[in-house]
C-alpha atoms as a PDB file:
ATOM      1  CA  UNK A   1       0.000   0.000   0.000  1.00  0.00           C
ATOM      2  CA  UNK A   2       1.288   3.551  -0.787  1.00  0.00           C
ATOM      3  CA  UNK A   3       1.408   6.546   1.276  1.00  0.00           C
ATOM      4  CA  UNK A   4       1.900   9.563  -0.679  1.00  0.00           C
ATOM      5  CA  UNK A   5       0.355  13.606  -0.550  1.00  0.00           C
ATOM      6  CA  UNK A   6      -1.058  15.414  -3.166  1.00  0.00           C
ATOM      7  CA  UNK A   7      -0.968  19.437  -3.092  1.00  0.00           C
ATOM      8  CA  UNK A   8      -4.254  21.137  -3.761  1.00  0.00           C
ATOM      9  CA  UNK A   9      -2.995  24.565  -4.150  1.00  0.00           C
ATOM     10  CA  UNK A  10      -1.754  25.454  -0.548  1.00  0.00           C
ATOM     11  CA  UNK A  11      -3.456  22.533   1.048  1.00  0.00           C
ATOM     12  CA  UNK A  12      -1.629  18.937   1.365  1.00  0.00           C
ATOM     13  CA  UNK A  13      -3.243  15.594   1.178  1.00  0.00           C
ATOM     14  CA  UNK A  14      -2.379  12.761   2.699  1.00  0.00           C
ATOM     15  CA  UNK A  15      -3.213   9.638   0.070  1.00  0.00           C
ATOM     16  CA  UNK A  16      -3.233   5.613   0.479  1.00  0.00           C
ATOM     17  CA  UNK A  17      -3.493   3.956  -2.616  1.00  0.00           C
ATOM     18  CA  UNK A  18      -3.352  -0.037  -2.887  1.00  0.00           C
ATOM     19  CA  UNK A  19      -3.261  -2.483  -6.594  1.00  0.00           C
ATOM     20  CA  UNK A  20      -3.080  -0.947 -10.088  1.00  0.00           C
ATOM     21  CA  UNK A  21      -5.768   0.418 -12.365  1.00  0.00           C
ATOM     22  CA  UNK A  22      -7.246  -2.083 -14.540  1.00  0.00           C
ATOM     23  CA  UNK A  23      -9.458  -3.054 -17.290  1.00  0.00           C
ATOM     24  CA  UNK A  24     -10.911  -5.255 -15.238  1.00  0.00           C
ATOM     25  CA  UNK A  25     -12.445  -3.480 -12.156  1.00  0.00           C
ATOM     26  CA  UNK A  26     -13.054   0.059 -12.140  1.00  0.00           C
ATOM     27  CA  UNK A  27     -11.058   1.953  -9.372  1.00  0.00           C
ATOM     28  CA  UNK A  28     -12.970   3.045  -6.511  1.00  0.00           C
ATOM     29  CA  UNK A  29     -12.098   6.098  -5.047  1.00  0.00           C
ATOM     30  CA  UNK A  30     -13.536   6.798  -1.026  1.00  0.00           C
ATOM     31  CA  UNK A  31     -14.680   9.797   0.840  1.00  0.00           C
ATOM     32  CA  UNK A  32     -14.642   9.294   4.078  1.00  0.00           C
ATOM     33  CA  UNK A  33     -17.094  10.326   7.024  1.00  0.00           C
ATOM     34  CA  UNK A  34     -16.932  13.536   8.417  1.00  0.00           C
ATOM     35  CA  UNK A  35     -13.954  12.975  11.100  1.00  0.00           C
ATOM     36  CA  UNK A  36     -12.485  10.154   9.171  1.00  0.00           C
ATOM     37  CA  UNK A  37      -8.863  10.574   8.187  1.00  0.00           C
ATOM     38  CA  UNK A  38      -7.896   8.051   4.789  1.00  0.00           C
ATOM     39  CA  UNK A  39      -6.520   5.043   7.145  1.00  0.00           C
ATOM     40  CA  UNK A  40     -10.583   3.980   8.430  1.00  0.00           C
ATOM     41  CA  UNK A  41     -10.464   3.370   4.735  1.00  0.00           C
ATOM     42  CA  UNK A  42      -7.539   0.421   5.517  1.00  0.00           C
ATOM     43  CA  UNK A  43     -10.317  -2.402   5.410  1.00  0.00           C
ATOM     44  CA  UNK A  44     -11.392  -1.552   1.962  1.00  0.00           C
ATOM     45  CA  UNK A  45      -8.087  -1.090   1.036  1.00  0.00           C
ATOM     46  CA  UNK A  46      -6.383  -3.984   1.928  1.00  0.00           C
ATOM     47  CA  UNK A  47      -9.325  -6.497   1.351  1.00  0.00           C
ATOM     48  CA  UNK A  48     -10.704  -5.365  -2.218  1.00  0.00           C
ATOM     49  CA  UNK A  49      -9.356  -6.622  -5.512  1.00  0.00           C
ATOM     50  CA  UNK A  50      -8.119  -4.170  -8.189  1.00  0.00           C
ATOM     51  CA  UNK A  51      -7.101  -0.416  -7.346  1.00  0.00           C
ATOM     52  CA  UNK A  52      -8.450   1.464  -4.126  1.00  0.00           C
ATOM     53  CA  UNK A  53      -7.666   5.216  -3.028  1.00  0.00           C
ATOM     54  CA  UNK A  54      -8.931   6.518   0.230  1.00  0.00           C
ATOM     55  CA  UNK A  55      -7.267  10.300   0.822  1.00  0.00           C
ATOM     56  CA  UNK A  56      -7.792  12.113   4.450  1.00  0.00           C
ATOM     57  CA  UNK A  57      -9.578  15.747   3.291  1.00  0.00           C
ATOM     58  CA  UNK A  58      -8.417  18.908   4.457  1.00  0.00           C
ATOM     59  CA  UNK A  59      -7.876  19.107   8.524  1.00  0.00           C
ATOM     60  CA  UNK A  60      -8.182  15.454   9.313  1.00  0.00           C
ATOM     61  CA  UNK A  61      -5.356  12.580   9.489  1.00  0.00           C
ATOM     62  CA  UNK A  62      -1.890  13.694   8.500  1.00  0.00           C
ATOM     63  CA  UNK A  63      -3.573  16.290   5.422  1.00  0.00           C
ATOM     64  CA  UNK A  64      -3.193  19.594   5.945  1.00  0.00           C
ATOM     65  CA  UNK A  65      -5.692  22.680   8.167  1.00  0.00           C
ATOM     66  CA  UNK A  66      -5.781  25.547   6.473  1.00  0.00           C
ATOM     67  CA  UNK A  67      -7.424  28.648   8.624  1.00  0.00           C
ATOM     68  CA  UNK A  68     -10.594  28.672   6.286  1.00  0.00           C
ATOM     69  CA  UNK A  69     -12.186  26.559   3.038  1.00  0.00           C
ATOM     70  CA  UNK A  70     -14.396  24.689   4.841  1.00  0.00           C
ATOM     71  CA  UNK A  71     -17.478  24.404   2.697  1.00  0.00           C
ATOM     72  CA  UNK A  72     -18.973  21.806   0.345  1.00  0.00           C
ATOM     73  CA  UNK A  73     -16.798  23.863  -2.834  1.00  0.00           C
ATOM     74  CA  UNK A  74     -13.564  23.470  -0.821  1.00  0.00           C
ATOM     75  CA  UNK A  75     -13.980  20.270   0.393  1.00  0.00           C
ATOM     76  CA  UNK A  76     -15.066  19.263  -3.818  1.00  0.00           C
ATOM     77  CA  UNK A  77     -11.778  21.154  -4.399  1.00  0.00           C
ATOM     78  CA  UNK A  78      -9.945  17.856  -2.826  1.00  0.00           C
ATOM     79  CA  UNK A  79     -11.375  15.273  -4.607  1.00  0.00           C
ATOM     80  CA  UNK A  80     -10.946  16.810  -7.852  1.00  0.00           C
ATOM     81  CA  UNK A  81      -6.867  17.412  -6.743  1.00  0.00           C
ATOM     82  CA  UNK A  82      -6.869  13.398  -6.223  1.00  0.00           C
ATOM     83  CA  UNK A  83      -8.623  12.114  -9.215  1.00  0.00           C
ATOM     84  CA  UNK A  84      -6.403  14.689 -11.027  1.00  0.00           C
ATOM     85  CA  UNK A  85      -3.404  13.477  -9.541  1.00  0.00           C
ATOM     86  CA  UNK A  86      -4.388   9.615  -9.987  1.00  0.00           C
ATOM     87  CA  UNK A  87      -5.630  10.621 -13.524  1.00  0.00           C
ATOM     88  CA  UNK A  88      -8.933   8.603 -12.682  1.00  0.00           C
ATOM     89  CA  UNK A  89     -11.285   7.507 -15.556  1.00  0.00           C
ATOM     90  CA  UNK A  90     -14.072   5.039 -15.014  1.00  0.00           C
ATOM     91  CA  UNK A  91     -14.355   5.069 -12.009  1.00  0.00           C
ATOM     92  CA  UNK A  92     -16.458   4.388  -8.883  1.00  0.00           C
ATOM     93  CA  UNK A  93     -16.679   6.658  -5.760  1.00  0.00           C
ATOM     94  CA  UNK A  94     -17.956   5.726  -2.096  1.00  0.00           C
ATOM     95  CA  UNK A  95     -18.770   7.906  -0.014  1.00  0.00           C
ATOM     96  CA  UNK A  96     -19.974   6.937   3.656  1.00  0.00           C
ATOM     97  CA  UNK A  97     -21.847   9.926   6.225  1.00  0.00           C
ATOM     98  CA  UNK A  98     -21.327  13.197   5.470  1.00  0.00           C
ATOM     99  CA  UNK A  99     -18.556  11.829   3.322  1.00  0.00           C
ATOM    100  CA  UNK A 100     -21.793  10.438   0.746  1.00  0.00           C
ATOM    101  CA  UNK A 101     -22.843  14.361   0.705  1.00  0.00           C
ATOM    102  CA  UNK A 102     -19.286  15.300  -0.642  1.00  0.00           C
ATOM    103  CA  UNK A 103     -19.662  12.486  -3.425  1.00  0.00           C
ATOM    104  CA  UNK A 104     -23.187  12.737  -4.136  1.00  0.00           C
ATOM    105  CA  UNK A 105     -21.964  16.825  -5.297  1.00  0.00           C
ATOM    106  CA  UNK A 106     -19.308  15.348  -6.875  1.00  0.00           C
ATOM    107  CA  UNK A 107     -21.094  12.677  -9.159  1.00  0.00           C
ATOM    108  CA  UNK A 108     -23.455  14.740  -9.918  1.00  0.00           C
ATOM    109  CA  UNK A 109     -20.781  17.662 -11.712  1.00  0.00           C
ATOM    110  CA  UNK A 110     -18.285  14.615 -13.173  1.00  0.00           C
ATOM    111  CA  UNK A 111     -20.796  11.053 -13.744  1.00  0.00           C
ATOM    112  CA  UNK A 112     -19.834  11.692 -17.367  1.00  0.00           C
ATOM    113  CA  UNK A 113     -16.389  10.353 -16.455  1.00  0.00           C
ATOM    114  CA  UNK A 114     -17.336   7.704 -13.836  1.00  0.00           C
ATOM    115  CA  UNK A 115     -18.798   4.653 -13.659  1.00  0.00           C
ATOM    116  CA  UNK A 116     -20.871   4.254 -10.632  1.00  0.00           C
ATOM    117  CA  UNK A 117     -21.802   5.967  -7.042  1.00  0.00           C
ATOM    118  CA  UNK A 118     -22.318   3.819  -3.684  1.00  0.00           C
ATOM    119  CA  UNK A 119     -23.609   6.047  -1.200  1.00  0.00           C
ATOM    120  CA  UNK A 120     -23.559   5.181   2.600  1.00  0.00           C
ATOM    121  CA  UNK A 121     -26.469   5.989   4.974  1.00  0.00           C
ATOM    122  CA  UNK A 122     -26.988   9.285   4.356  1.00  0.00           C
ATOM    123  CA  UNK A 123     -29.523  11.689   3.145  1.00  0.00           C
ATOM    124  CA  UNK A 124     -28.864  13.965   0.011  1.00  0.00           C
ATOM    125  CA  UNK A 125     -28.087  16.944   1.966  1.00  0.00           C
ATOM    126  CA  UNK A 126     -24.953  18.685   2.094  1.00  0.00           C
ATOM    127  CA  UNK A 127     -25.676  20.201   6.014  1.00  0.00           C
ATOM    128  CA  UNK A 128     -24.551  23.263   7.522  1.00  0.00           C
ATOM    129  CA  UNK A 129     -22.824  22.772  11.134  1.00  0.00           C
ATOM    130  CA  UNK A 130     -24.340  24.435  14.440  1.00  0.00           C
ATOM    131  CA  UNK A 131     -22.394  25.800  17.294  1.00  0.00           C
ATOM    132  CA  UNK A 132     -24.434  22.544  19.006  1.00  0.00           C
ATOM    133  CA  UNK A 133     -22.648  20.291  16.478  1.00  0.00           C
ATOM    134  CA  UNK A 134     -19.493  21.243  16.575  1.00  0.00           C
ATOM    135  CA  UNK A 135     -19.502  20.769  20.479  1.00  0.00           C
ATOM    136  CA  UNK A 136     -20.969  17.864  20.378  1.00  0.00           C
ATOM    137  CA  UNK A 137     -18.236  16.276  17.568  1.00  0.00           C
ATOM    138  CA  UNK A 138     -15.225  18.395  19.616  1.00  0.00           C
ATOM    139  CA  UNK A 139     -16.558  16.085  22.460  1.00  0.00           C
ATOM    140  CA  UNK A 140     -17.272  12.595  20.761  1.00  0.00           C
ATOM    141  CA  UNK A 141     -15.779   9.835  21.724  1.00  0.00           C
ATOM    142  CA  UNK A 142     -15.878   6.779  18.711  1.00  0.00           C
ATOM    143  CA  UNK A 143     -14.964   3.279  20.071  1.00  0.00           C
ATOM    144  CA  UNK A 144     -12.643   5.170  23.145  1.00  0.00           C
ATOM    145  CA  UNK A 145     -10.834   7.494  20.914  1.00  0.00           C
ATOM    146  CA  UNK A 146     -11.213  11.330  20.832  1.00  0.00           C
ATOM    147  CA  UNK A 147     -12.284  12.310  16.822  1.00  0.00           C
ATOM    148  CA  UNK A 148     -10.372  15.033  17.521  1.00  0.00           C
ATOM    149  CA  UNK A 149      -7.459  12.823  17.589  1.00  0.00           C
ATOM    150  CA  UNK A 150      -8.278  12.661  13.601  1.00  0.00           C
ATOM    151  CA  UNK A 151      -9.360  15.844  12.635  1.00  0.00           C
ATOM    152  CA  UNK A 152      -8.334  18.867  14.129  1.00  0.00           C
ATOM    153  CA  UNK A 153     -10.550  21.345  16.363  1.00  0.00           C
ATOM    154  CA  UNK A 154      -9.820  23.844  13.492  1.00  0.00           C
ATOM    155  CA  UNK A 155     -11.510  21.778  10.660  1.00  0.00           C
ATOM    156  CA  UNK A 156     -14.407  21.354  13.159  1.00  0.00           C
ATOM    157  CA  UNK A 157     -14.814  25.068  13.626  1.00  0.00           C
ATOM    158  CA  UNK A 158     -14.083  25.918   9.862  1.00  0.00           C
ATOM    159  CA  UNK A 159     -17.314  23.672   9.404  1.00  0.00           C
ATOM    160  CA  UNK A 160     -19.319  24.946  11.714  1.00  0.00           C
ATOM    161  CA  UNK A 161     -18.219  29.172   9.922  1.00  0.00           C
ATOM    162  CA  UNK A 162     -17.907  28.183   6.173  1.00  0.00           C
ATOM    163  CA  UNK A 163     -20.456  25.081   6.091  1.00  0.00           C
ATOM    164  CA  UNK A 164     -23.776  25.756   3.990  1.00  0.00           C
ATOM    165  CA  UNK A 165     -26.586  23.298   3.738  1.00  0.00           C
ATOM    166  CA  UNK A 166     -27.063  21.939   0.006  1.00  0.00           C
ATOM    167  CA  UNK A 167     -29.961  19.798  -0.831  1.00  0.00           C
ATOM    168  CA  UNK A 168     -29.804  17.414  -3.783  1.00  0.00           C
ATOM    169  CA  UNK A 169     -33.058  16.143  -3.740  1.00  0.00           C
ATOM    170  CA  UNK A 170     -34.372  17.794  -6.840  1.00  0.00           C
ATOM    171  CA  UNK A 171     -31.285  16.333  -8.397  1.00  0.00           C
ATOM    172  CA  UNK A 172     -31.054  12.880  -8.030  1.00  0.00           C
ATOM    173  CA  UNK A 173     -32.970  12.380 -11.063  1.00  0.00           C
ATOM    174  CA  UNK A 174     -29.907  13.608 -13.150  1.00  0.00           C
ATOM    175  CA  UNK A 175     -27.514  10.526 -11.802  1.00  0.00           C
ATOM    176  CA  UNK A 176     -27.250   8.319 -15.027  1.00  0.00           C
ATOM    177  CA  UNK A 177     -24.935   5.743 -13.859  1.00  0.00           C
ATOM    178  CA  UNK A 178     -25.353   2.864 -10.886  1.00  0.00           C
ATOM    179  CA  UNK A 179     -26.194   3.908  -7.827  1.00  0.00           C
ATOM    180  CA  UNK A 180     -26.338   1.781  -4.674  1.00  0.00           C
ATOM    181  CA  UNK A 181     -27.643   3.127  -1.058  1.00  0.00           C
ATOM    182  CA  UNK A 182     -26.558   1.507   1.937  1.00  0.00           C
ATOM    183  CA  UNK A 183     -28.786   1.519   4.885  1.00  0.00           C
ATOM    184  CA  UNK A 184     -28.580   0.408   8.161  1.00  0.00           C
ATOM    185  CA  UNK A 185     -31.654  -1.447   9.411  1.00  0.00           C
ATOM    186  CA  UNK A 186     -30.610  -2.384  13.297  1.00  0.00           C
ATOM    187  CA  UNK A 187     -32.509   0.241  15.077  1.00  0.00           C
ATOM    188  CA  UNK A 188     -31.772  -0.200  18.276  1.00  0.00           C
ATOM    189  CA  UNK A 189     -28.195   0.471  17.320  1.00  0.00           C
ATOM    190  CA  UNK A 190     -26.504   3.690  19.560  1.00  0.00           C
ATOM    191  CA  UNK A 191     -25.415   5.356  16.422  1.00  0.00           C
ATOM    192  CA  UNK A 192     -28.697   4.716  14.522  1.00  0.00           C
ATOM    193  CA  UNK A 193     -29.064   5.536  10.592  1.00  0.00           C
ATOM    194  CA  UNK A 194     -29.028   8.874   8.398  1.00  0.00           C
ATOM    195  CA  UNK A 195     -31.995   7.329   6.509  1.00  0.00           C
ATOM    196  CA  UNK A 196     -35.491   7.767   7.262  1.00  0.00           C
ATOM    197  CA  UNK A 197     -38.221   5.605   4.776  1.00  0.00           C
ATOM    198  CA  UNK A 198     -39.106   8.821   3.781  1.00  0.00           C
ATOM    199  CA  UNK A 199     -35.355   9.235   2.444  1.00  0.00           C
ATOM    200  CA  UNK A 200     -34.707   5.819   1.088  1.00  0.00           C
ATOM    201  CA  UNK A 201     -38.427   6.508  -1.034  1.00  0.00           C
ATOM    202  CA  UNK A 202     -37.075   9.414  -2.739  1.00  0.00           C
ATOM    203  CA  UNK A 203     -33.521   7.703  -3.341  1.00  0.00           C
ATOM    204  CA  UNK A 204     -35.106   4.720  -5.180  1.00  0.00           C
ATOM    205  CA  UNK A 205     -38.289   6.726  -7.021  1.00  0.00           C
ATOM    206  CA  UNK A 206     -35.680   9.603  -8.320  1.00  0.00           C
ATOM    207  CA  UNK A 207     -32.764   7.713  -9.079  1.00  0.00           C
ATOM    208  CA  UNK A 208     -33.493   5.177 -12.477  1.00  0.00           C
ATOM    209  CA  UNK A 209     -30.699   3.121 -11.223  1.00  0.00           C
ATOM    210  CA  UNK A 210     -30.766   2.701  -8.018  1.00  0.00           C
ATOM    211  CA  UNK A 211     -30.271  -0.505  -6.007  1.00  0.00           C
ATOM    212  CA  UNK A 212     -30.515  -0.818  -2.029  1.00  0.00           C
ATOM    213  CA  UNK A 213     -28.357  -2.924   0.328  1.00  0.00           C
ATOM    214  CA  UNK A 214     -29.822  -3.559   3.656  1.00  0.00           C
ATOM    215  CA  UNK A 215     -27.120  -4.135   6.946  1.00  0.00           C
ATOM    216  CA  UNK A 216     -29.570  -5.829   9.546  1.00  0.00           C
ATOM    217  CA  UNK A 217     -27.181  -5.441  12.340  1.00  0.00           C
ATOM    218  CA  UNK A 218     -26.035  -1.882  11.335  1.00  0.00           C
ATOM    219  CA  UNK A 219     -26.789   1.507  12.333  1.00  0.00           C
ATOM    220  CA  UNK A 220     -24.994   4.239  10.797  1.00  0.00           C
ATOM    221  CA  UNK A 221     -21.837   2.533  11.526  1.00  0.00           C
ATOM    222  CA  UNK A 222     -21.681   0.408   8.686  1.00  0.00           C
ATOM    223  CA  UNK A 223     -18.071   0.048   7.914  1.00  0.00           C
ATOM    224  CA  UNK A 224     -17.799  -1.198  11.676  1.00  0.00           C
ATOM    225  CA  UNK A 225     -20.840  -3.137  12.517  1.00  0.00           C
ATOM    226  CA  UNK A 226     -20.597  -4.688   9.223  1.00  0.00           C
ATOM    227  CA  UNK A 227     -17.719  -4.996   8.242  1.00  0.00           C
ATOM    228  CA  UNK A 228     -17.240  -8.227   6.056  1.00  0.00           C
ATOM    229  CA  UNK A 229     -20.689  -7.844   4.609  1.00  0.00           C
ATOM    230  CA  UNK A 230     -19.762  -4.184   3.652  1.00  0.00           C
ATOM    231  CA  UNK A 231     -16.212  -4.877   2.017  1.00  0.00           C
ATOM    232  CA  UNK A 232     -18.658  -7.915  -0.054  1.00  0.00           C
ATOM    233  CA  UNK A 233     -21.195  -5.865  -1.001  1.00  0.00           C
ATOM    234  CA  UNK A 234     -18.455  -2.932  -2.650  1.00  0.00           C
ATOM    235  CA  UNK A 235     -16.838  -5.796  -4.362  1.00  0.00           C
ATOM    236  CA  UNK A 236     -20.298  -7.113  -5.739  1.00  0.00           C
ATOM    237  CA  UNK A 237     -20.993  -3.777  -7.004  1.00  0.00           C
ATOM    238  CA  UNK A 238     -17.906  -3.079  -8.585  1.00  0.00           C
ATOM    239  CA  UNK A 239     -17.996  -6.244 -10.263  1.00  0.00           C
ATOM    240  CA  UNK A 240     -21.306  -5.964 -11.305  1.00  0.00           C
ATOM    241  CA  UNK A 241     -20.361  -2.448 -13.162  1.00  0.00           C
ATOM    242  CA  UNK A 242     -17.289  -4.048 -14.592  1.00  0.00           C
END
């Protein structure tokens, strides 16, 4: 696996990148959760066939903080420096939590050069940040580590200044290629899911392609509750789309 950084004009980026592009299986590019620095991507990484990229954005893992550029155009900004850099065509992206938002604005600007979109448990809302939030997330605890050990207290206050709230609902319609929603179904889970029925209706009645993949024992946490059935079902998809 290789550890590399990508500038995005005065921002670094700290990239892992495992196998080779190939005919084969498109490469799947993942955006992380909010917090999420590129190595909670390691599973996906390590355990998928063909060529993976995960890449920490902008004030989380070993990437840089800049003192503003905090928004959904800033944080777009960074995946279009990596699948510059990587010189991706064909492609898939993933984006889990907040991280979905990020891809769903993405894919929506740039399906004509990709190849499919799995979005996990989360609405189609690019959300502003409240004072209450960014308390809350400067306080969180996930599985006895601080998230502030993986993304700095001034990302978390840059999103709770520059962050605007985006819907996409009235867009979904435009996606043209696959689409798969992951949802977690366990709802007595502590971290329960991002998608309400309401949601998941308009996902599957505006999107022509879209497919659904229920997690039983899953909350939001899919990557962790999951995690062999989630690493199975990516595969699937990508090799469904090959």
């Amino acid at each position: 696996m290789k550890s590399y950084f990508v500038n995005n004009e005065s921002v670094v980026l700290h990239v892992l990148e495992n196998g080779v592009a190939s005919p084969d299986i498109p490469t799947l590019l993942i955006i992380c959760g909010l917090w999420e620095p590129a190595e909670r991507a390691i599973p996906l990484l390590s355990e998928l066939p063909g060529h993976v990229i995960a890449f920490s954005f902008r004030g989380r893992g070993l990437s840089g903080t800049p003192k503003s550029g905090y928004d959904l155009e800033d944080h777009l900004s960074d995946i279009e420096a990596i699948v510059k850099h990587c010189k991706l065509q064909g492609y898939c992206l993933l984006g889990f939590s907040r991280g979905a938002s990020y891809a769903l604005g993405w894919s929506l600007r740039n399906q004509q050069n990709m190849r499919g979109l799995i979005l996990v448990d989360q609405p189609p809302i690019h959300r502003s940040v409240s004072e209450e939030a960014v308390e809350f997330w400067c306080n969180y605890i996930y599985s006895q580590v601080p998230i502030t050990n993986y993304m700095r207290l001034e990302a978390l206050e840059g999103l709770g200044r520059d962050a605007k709230e985006v819907d996409f609902s009235s867009q979904l319609s435009q996606l043209q290629i696959p689409v798969s929603i992951f949802i977690g179904k366990n709802t007595e889970s502590d971290s329960p899911s991002n998608i309400s029925d309401e949601t998941l209706q308009l996902y599957t009645s505006s999107i022509p392609s879209c497919e659904v993949v229920e997690f039983q024992r899953s909350g939001h946490m899919i990557p962790d509750d999951e995690q062999e059935k989630y690493i199975a079902e990516v595969n699937l998809f990508l090799e469904k789309i090959h």
